[in-house]
C-alpha atoms as a PDB file:
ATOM      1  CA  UNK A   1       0.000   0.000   0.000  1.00  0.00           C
ATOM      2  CA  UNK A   2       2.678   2.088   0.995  1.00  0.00           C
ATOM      3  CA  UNK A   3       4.332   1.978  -2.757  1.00  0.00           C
ATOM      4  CA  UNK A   4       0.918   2.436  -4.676  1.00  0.00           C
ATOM      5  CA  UNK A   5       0.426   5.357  -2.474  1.00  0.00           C
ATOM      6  CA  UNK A   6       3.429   6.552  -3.711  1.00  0.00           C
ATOM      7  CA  UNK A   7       2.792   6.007  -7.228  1.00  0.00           C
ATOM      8  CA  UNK A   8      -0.389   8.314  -6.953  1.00  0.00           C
ATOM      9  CA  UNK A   9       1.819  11.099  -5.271  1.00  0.00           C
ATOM     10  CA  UNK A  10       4.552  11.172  -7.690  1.00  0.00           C
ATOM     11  CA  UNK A  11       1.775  10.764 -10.805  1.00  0.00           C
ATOM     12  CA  UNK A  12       0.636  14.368  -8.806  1.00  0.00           C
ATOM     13  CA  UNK A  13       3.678  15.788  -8.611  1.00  0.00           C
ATOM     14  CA  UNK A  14       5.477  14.729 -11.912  1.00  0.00           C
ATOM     15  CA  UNK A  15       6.297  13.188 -14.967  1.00  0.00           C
ATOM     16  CA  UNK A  16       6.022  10.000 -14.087  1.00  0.00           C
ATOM     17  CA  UNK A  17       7.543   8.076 -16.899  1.00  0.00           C
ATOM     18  CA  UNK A  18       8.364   4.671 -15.692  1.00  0.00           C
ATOM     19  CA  UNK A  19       7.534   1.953 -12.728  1.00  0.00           C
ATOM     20  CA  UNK A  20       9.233  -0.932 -11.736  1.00  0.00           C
ATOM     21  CA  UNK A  21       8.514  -4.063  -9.865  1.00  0.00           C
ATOM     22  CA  UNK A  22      10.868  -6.973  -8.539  1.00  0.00           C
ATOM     23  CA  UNK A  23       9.968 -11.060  -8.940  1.00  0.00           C
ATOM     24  CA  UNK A  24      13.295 -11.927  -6.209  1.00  0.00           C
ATOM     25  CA  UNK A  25      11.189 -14.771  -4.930  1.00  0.00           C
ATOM     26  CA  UNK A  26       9.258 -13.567  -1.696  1.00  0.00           C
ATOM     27  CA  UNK A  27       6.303 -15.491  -0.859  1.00  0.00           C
ATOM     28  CA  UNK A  28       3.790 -13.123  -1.442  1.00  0.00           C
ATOM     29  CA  UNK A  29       5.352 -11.376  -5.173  1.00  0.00           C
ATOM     30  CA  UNK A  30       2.416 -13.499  -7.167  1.00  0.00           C
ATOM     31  CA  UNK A  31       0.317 -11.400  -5.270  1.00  0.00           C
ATOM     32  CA  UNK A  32       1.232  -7.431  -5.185  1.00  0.00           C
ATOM     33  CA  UNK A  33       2.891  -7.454  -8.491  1.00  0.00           C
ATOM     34  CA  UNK A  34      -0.491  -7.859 -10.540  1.00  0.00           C
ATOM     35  CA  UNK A  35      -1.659  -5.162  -8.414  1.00  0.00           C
ATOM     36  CA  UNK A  36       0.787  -2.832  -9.521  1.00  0.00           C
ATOM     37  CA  UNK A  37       1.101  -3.688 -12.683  1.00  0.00           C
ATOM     38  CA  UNK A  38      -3.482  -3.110 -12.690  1.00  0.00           C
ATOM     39  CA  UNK A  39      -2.322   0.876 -10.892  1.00  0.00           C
ATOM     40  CA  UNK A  40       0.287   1.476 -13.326  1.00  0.00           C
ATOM     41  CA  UNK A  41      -2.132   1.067 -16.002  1.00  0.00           C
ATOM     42  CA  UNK A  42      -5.502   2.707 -14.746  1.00  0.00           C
ATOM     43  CA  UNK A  43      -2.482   5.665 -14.270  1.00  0.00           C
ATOM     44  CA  UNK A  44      -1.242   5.447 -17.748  1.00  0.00           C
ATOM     45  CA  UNK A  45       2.382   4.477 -16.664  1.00  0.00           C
ATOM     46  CA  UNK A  46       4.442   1.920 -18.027  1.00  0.00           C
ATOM     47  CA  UNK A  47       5.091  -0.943 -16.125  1.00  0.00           C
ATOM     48  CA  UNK A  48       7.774  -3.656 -16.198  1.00  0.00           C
ATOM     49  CA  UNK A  49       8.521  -6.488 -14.385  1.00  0.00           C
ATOM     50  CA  UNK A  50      12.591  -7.337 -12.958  1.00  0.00           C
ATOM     51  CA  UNK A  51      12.807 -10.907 -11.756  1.00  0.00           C
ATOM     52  CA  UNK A  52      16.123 -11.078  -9.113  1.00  0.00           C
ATOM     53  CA  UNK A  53      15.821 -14.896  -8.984  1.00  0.00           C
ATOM     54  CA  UNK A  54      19.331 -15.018  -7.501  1.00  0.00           C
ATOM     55  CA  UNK A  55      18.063 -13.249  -4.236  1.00  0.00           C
ATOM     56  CA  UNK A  56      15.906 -16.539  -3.744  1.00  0.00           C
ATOM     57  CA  UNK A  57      18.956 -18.980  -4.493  1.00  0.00           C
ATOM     58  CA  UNK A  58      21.252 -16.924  -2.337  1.00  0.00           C
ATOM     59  CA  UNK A  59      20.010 -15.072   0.219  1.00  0.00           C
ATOM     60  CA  UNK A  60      18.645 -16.261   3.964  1.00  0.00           C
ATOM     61  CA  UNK A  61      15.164 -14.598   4.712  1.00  0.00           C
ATOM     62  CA  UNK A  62      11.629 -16.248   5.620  1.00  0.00           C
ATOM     63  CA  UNK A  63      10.159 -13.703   3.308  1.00  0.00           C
ATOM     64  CA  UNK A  64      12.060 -15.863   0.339  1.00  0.00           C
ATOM     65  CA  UNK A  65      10.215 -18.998  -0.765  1.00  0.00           C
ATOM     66  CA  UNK A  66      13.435 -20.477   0.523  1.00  0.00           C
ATOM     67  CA  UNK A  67      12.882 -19.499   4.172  1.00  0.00           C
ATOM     68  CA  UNK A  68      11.197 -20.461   7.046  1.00  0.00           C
ATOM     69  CA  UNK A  69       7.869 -19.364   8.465  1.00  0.00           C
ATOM     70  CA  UNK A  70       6.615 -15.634   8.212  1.00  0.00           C
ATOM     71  CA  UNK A  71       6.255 -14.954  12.053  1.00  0.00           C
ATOM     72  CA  UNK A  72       3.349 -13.643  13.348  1.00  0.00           C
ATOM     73  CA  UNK A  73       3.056 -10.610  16.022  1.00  0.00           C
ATOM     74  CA  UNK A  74       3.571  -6.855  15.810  1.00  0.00           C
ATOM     75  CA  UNK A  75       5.863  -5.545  13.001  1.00  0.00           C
ATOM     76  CA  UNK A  76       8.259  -3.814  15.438  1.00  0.00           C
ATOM     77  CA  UNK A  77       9.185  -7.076  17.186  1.00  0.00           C
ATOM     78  CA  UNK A  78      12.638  -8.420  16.379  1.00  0.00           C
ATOM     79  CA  UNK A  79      11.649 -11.547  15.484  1.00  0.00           C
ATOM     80  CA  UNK A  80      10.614  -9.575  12.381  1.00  0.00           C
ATOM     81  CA  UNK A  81      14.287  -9.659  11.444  1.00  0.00           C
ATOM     82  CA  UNK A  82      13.486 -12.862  10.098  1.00  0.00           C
ATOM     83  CA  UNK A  83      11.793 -11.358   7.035  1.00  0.00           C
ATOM     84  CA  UNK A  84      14.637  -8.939   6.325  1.00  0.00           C
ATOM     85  CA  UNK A  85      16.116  -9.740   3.074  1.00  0.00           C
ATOM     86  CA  UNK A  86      19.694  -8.418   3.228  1.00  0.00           C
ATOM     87  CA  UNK A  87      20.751  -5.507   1.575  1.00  0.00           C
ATOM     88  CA  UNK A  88      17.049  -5.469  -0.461  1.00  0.00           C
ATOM     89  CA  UNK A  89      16.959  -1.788  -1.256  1.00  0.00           C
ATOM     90  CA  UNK A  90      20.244  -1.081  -2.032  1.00  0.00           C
ATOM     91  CA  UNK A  91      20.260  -3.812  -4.766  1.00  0.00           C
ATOM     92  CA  UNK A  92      16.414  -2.254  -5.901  1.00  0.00           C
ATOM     93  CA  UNK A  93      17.473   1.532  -5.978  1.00  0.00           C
ATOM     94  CA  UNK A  94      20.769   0.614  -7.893  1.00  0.00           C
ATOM     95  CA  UNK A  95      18.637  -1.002 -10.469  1.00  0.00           C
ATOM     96  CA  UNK A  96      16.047   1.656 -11.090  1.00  0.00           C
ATOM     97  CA  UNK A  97      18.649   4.063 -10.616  1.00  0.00           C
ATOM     98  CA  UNK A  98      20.458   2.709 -13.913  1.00  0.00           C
ATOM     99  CA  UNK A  99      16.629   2.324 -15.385  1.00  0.00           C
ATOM    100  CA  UNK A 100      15.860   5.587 -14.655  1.00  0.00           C
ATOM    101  CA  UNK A 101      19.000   7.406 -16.317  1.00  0.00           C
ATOM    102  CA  UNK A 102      18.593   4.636 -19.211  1.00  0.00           C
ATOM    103  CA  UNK A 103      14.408   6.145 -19.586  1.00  0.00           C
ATOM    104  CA  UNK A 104      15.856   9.708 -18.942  1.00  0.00           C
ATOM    105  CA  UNK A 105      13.836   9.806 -15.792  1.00  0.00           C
ATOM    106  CA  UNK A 106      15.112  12.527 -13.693  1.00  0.00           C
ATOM    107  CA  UNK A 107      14.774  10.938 -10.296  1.00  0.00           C
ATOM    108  CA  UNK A 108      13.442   7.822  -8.916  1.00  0.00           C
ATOM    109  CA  UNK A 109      10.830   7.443  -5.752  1.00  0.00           C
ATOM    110  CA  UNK A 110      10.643   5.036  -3.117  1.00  0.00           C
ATOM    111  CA  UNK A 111       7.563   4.441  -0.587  1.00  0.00           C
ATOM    112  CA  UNK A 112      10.394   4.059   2.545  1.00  0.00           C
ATOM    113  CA  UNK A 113       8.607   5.768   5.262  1.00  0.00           C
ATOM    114  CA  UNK A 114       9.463   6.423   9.629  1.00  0.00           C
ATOM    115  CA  UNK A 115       7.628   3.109  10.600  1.00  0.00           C
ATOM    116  CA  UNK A 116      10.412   0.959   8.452  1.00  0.00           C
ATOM    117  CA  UNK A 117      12.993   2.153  10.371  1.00  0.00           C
ATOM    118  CA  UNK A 118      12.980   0.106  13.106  1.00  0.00           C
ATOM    119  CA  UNK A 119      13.797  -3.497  11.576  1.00  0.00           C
ATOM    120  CA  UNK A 120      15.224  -2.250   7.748  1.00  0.00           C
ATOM    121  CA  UNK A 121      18.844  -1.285   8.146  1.00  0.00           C
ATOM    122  CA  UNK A 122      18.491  -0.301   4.245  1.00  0.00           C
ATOM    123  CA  UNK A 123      15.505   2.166   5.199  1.00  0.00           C
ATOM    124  CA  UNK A 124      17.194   4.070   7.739  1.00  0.00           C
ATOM    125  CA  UNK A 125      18.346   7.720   7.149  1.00  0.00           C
ATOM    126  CA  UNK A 126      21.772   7.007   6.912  1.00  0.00           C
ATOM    127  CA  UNK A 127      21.777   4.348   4.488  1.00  0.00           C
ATOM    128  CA  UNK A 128      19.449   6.437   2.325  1.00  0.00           C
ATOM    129  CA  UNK A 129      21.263   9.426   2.378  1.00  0.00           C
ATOM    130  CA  UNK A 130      24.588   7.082   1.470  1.00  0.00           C
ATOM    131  CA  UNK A 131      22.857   5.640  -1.525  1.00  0.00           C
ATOM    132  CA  UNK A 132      20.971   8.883  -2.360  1.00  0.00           C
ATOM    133  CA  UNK A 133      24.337  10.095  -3.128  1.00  0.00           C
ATOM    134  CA  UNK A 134      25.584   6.874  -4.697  1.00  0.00           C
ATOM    135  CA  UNK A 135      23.042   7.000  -7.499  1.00  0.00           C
ATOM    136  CA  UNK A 136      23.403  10.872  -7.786  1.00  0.00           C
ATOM    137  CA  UNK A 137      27.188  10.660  -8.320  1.00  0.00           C
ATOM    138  CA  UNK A 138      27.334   7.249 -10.249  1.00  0.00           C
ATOM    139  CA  UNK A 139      24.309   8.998 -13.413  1.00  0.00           C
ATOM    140  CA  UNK A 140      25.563  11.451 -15.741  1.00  0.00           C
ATOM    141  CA  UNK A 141      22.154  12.728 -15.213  1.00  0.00           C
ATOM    142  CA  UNK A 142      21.997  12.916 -11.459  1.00  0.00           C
ATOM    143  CA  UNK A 143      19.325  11.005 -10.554  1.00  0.00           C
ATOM    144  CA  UNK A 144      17.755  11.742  -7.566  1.00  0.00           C
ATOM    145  CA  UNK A 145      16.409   9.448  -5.117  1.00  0.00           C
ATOM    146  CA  UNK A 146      12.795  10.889  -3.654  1.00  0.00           C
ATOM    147  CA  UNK A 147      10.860   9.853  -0.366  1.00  0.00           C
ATOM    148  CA  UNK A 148       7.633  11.518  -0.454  1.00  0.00           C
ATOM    149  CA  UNK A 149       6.653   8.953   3.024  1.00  0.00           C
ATOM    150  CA  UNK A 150       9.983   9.261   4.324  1.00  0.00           C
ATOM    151  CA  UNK A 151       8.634  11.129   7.757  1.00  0.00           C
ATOM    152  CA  UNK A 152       5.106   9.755   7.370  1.00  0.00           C
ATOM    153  CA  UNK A 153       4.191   7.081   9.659  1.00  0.00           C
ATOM    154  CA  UNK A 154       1.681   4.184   8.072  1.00  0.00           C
ATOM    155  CA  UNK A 155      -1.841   6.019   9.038  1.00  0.00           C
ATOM    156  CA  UNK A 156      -0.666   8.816   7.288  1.00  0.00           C
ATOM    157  CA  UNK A 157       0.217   6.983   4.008  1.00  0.00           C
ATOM    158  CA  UNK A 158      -3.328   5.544   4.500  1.00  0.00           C
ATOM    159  CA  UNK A 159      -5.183   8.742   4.613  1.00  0.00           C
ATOM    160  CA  UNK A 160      -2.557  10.376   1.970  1.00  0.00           C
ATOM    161  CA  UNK A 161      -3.627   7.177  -0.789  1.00  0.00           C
ATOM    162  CA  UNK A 162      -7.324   7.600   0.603  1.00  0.00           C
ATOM    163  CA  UNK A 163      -7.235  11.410  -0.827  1.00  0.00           C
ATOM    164  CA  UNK A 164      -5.621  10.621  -3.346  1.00  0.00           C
ATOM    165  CA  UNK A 165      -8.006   7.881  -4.672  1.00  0.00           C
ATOM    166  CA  UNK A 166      -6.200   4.638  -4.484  1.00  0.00           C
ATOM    167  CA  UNK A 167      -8.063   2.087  -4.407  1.00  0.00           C
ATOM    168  CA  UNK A 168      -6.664   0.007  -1.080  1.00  0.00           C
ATOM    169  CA  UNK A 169      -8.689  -2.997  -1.884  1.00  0.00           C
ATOM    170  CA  UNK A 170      -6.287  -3.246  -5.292  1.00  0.00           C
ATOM    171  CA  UNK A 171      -3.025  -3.693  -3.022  1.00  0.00           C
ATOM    172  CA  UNK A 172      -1.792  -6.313  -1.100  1.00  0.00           C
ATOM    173  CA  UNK A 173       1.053  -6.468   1.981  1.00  0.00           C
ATOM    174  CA  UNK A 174       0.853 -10.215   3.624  1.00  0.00           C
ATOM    175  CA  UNK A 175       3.907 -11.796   3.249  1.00  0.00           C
ATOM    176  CA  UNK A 176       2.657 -14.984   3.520  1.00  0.00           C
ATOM    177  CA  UNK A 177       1.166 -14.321   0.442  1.00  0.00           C
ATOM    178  CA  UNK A 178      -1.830 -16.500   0.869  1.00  0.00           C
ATOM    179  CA  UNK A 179      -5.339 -16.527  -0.953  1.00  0.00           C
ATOM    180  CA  UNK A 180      -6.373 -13.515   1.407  1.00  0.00           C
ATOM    181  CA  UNK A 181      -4.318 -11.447   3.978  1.00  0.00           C
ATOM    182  CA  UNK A 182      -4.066 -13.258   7.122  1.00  0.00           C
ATOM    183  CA  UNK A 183      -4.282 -10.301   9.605  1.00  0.00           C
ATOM    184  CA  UNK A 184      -1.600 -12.063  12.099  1.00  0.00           C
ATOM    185  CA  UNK A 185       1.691 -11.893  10.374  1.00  0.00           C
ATOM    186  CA  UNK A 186       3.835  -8.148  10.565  1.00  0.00           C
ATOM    187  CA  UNK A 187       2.640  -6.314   7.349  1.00  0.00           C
ATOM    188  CA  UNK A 188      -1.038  -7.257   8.377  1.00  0.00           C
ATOM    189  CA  UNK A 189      -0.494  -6.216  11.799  1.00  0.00           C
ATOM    190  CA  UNK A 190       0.865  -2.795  10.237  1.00  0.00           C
ATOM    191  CA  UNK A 191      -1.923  -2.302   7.659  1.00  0.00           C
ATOM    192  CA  UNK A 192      -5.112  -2.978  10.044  1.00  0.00           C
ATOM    193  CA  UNK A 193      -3.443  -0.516  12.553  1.00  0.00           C
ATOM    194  CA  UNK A 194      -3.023   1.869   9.621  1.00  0.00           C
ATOM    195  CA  UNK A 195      -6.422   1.686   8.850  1.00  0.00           C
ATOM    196  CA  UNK A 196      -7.449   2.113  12.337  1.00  0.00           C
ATOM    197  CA  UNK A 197      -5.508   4.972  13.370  1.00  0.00           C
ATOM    198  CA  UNK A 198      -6.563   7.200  10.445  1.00  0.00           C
ATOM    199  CA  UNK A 199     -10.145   5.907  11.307  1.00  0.00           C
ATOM    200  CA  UNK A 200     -10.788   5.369   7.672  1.00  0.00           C
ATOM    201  CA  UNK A 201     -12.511   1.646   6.339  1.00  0.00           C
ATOM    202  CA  UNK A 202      -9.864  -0.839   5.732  1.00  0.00           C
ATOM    203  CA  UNK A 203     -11.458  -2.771   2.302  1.00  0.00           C
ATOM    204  CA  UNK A 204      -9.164  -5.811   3.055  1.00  0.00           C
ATOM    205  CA  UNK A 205     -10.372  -9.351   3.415  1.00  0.00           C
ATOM    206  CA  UNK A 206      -8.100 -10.905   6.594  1.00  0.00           C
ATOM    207  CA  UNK A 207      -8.459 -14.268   8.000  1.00  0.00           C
ATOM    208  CA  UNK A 208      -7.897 -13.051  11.283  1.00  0.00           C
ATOM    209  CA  UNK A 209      -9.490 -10.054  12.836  1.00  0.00           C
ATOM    210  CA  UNK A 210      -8.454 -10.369  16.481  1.00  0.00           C
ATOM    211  CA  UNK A 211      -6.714  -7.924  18.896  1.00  0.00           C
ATOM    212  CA  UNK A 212      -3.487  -6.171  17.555  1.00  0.00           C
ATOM    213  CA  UNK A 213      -0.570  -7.654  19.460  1.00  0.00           C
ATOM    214  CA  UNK A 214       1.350  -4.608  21.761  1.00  0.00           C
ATOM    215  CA  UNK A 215       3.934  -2.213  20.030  1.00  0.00           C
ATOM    216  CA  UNK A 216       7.470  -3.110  21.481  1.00  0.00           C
ATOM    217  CA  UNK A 217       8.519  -0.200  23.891  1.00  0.00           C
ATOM    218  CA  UNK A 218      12.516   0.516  23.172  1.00  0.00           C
ATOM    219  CA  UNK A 219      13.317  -0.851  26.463  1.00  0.00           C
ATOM    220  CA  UNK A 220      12.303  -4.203  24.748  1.00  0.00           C
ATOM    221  CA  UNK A 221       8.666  -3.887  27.142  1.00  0.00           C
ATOM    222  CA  UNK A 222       5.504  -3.635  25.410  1.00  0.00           C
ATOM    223  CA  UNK A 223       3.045  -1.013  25.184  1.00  0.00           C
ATOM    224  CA  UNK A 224      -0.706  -1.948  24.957  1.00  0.00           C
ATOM    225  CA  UNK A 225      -3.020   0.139  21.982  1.00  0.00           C
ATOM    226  CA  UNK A 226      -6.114   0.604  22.275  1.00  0.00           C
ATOM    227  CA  UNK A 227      -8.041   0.236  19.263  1.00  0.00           C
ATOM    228  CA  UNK A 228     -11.552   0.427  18.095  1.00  0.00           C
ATOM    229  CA  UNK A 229     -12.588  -2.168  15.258  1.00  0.00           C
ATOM    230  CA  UNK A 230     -14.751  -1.219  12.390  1.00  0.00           C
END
């Protein structure tokens, strides 16, 4: 949701000349890539497809078809580092930034935004900044790196897409990648709570609708929401 929410800014803002997606094997890829591929074209933008297969074959992360289990529990929790594929956004941003300068694109946007920051080492400030510059200085052209979300927290993305007109129902975040969400795994966790705390109608069909698990305090404690269900 975050991304496609992103793709409606930037089609506000700019240009938007190009969009890409990545096939690197995660479990749920069959499922938010024809999603973006059906907002790409209700937007008019050309779409294509990257597969990474090697990420799959070669990289350790339950988010890969060759991992474990996609835990379950809030998305702050550090057993959420199990779904961290190493290095996943620098390997992404170095692509489209060579896509980009190759389309004469300008700059290139990703959906990163504050809630990623506590499990992603490659959505963190620093890291950004460092490959910000790498893809400036490495394209003849310059090409920027943007982060419309970057200070945005998850509601706000929500309520951002929801003026904009996405279409929520049209994206998808599980990672287990099922035939619905489940509503117990991280991303679920972080999308009903989006939903909630921007008090706006979540369209998405979960298996589960039970309590939210507690947000992890920093002192490794938890911290009980409370939360109204629709």
């Amino acid at each position: 949701m975050d991304s496609v929410a992103a793709l409606y800014e930037a089609n506000q803002r700019y240009a938007v000349v190009g969009a890409v997606s990545f096939d690197y094997g995660s479990k749920h890829n069959d499922k938010e890539i024809p999603f973006a591929a059906w907002h790409c074209q209700k937007l008019g933008v050309p779409q294509r497809t990257i597969r990474l297969g090697f990420v799959d074959e070669l990289f350790k992360s339950d988010l890969l078809q060759s991992g474990g289990t996609i835990p379950d529990g809030h998305y702050q929790e550090l057993t959420m580092k199990q779904t961290v594929v190493p290095f996943r956004n620098g390997i992404m941003l170095a692509i489209a930034g060579g896509y980009a300068e190759s389309i004469e694109a300008g700059g290139l946007v990703i959906a990163a935004h504050s809630g990623d920051h506590a499990i992603y080492p490659d959505c963190r400030e620093d890291f950004m900044k460092s490959m910000a510059d790498a893809v400036r200085l490495g394209t003849y052209a310059g090409v920027e790196i943007l982060r419309p979300f970057i200070h945005h927290t998850k509601a706000e993305i929500a309520q951002r897409g929801y003026e904009l007109g996405v279409d929520f129902s049209k994206t998808w975040s599980c990672y287990k990648g099922g035939d619905v969400h489940c509503g117990t795994c991280g991303t679920c966790v972080e999308r009903r709570e989006a939903f909630m705390l921007a008090n706006l109608p979540d369209p998405t069909i979960y298996l589960s609708t039970g309590p939210l698990p507690p947000k992890p305090a920093p002192d490794g404690t938890t911290t009980a929401m409370a939360v109204k269900h629709k």
